[in-house]
N, C-alpha and C. Protein backbone atom coordinates (compact mmCIF):
# COMPACT_ATOMS: atom_id res chain seq x y z
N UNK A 1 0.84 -1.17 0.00
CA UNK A 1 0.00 0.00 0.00
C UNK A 1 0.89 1.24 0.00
N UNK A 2 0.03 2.47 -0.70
CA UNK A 2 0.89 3.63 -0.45
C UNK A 2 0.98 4.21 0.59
N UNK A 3 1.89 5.04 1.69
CA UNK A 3 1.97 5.67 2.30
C UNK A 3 1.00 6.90 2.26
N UNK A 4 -0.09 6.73 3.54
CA UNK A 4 -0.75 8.01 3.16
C UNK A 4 -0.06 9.09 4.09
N UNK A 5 0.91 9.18 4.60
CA UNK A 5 1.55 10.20 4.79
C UNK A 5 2.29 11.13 4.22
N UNK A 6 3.31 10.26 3.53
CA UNK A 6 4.38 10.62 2.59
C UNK A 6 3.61 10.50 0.69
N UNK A 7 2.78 9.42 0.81
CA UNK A 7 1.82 9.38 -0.53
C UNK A 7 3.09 8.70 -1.14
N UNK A 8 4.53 7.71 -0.30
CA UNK A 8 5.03 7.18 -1.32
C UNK A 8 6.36 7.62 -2.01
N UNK A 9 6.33 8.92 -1.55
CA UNK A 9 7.68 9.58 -1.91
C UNK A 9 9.04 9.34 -0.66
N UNK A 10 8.90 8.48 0.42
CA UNK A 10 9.34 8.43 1.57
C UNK A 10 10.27 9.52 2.37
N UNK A 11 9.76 10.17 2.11
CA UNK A 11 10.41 11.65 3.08
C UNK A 11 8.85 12.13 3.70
N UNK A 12 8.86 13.05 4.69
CA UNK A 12 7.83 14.16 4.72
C UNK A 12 8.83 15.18 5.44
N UNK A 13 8.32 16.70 5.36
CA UNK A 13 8.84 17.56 5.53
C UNK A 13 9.58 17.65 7.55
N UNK A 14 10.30 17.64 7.55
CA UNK A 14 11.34 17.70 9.38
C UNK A 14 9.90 18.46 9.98
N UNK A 15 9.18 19.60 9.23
CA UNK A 15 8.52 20.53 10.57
C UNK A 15 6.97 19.74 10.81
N UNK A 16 7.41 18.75 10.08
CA UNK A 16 5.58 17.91 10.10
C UNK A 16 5.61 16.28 10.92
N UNK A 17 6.87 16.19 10.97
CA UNK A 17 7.05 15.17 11.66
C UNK A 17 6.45 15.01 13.72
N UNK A 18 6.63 16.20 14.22
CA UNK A 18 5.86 16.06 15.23
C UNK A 18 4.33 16.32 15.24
N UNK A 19 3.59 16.59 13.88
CA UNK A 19 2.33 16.76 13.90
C UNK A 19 1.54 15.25 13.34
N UNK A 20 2.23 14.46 12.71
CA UNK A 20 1.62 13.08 12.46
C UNK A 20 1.65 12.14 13.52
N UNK A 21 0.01 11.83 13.47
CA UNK A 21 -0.31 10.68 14.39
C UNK A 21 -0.12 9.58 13.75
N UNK A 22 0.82 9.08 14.19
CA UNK A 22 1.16 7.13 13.60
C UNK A 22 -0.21 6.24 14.16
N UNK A 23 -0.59 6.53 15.25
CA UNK A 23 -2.35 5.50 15.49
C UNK A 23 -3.20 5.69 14.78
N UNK A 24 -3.18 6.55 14.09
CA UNK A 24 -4.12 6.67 12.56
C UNK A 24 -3.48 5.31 11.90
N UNK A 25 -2.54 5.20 11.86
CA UNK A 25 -2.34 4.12 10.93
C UNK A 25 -1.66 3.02 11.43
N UNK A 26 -2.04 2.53 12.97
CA UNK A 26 -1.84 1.24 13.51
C UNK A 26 -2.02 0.16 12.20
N UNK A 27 -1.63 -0.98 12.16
CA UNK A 27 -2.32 -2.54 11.61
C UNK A 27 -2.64 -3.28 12.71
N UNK A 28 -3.09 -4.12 12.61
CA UNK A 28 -3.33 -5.16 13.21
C UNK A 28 -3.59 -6.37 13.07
N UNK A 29 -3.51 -7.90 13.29
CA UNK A 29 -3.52 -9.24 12.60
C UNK A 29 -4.93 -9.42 12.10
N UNK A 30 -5.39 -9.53 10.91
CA UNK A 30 -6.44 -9.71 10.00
C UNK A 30 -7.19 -11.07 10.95
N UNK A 31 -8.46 -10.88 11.64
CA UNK A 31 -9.29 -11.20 12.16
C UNK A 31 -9.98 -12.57 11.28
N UNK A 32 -9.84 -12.54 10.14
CA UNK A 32 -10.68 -13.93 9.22
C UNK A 32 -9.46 -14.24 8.97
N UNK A 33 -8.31 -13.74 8.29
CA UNK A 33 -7.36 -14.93 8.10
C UNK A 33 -6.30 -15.31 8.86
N UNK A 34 -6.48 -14.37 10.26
CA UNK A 34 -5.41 -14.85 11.65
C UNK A 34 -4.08 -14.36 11.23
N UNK A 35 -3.69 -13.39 10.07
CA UNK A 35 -2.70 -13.02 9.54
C UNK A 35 -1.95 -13.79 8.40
N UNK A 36 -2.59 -14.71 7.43
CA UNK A 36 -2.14 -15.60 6.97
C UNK A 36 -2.15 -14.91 5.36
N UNK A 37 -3.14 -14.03 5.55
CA UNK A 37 -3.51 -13.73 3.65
C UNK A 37 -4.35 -14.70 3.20
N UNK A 38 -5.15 -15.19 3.73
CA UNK A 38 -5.70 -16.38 3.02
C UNK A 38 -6.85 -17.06 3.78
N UNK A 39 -8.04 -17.35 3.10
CA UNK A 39 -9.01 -17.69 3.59
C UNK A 39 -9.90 -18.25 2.56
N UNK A 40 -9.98 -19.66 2.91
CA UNK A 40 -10.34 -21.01 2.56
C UNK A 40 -9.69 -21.16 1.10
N UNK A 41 -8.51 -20.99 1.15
CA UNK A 41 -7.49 -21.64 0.26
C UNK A 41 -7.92 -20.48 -0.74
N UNK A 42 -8.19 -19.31 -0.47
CA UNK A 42 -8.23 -18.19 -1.53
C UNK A 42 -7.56 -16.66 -1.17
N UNK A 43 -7.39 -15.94 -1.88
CA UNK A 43 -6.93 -14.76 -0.92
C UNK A 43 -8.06 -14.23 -0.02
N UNK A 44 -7.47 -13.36 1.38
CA UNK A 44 -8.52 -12.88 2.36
C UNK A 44 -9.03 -11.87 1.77
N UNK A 45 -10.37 -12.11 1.46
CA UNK A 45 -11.57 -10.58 1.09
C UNK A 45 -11.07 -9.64 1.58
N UNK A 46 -11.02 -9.70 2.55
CA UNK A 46 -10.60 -8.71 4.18
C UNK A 46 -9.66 -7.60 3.83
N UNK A 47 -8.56 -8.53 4.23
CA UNK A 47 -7.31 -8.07 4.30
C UNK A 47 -6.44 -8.06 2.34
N UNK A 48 -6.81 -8.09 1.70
CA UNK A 48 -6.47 -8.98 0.23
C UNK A 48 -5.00 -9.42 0.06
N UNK A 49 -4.98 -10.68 1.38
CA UNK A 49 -3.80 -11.10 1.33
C UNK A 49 -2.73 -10.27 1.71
N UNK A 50 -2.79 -9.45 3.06
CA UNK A 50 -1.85 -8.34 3.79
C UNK A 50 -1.77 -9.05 4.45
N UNK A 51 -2.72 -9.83 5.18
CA UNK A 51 -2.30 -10.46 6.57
C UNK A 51 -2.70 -9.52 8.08
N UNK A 52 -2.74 -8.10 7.35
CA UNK A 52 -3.07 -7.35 8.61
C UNK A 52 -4.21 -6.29 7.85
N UNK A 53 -5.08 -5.44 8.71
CA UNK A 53 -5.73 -4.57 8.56
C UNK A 53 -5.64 -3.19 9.25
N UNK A 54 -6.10 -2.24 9.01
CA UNK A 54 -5.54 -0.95 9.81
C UNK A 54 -6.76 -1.09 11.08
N UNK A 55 -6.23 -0.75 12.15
CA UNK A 55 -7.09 -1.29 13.44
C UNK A 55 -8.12 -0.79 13.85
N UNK A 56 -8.08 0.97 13.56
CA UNK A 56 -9.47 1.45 13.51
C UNK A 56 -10.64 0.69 13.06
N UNK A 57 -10.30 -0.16 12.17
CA UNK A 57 -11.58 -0.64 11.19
C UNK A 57 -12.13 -1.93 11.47
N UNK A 58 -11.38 -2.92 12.15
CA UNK A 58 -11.09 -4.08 12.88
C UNK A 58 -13.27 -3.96 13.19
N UNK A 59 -13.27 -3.20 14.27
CA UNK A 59 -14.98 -3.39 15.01
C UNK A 59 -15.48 -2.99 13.90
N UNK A 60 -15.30 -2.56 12.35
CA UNK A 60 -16.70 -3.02 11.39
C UNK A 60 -16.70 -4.02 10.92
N UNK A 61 -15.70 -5.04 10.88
CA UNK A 61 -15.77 -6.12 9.99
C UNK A 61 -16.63 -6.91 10.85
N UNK A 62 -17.45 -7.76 9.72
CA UNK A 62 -18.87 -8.71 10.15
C UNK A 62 -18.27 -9.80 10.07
N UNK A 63 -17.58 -10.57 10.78
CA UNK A 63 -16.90 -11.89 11.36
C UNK A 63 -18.09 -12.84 10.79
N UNK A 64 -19.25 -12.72 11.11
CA UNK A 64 -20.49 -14.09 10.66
C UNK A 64 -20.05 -14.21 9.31
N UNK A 65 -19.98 -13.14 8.60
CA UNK A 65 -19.71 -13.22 6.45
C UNK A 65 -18.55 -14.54 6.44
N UNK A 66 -17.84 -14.59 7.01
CA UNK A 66 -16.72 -15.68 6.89
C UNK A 66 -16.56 -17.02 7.62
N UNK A 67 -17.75 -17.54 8.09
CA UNK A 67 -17.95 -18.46 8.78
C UNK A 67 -17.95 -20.05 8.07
């Protein structure tokens, strides 16, 4: 994925560095595929084969869809 901080160019400016919140962009281990990328021998819907998801988003995913 791209950096939505930097958008990819990997620098951002020295005077912006104490104004970015990095918990905006926690991950965390992908909940249907346990971090694997993969779910039922296909890539994870979810995660599309990252293995992780950004964590804010974690309490919308509908866990029953993948049962």
């Amino acid at each position: 994925k791209e950096c939505p901080v930097c958008q990819g160019e990997g620098t951002v400016d020295a005077r912006d560095i104490e104004t970015i919140d990095l918990h905006l962009f926690e991950q965390k281990e992908c909940p249907v595929c346990k971090g694997s990328g993969n779910h039922k021998i296909k890539e994870c819907p979810v995660c599309q084969g990252e293995g992780t998801v950004d964590a804010r988003d974690i309490e919308w995913i509908d866990l029953s869809e993948f049962r």
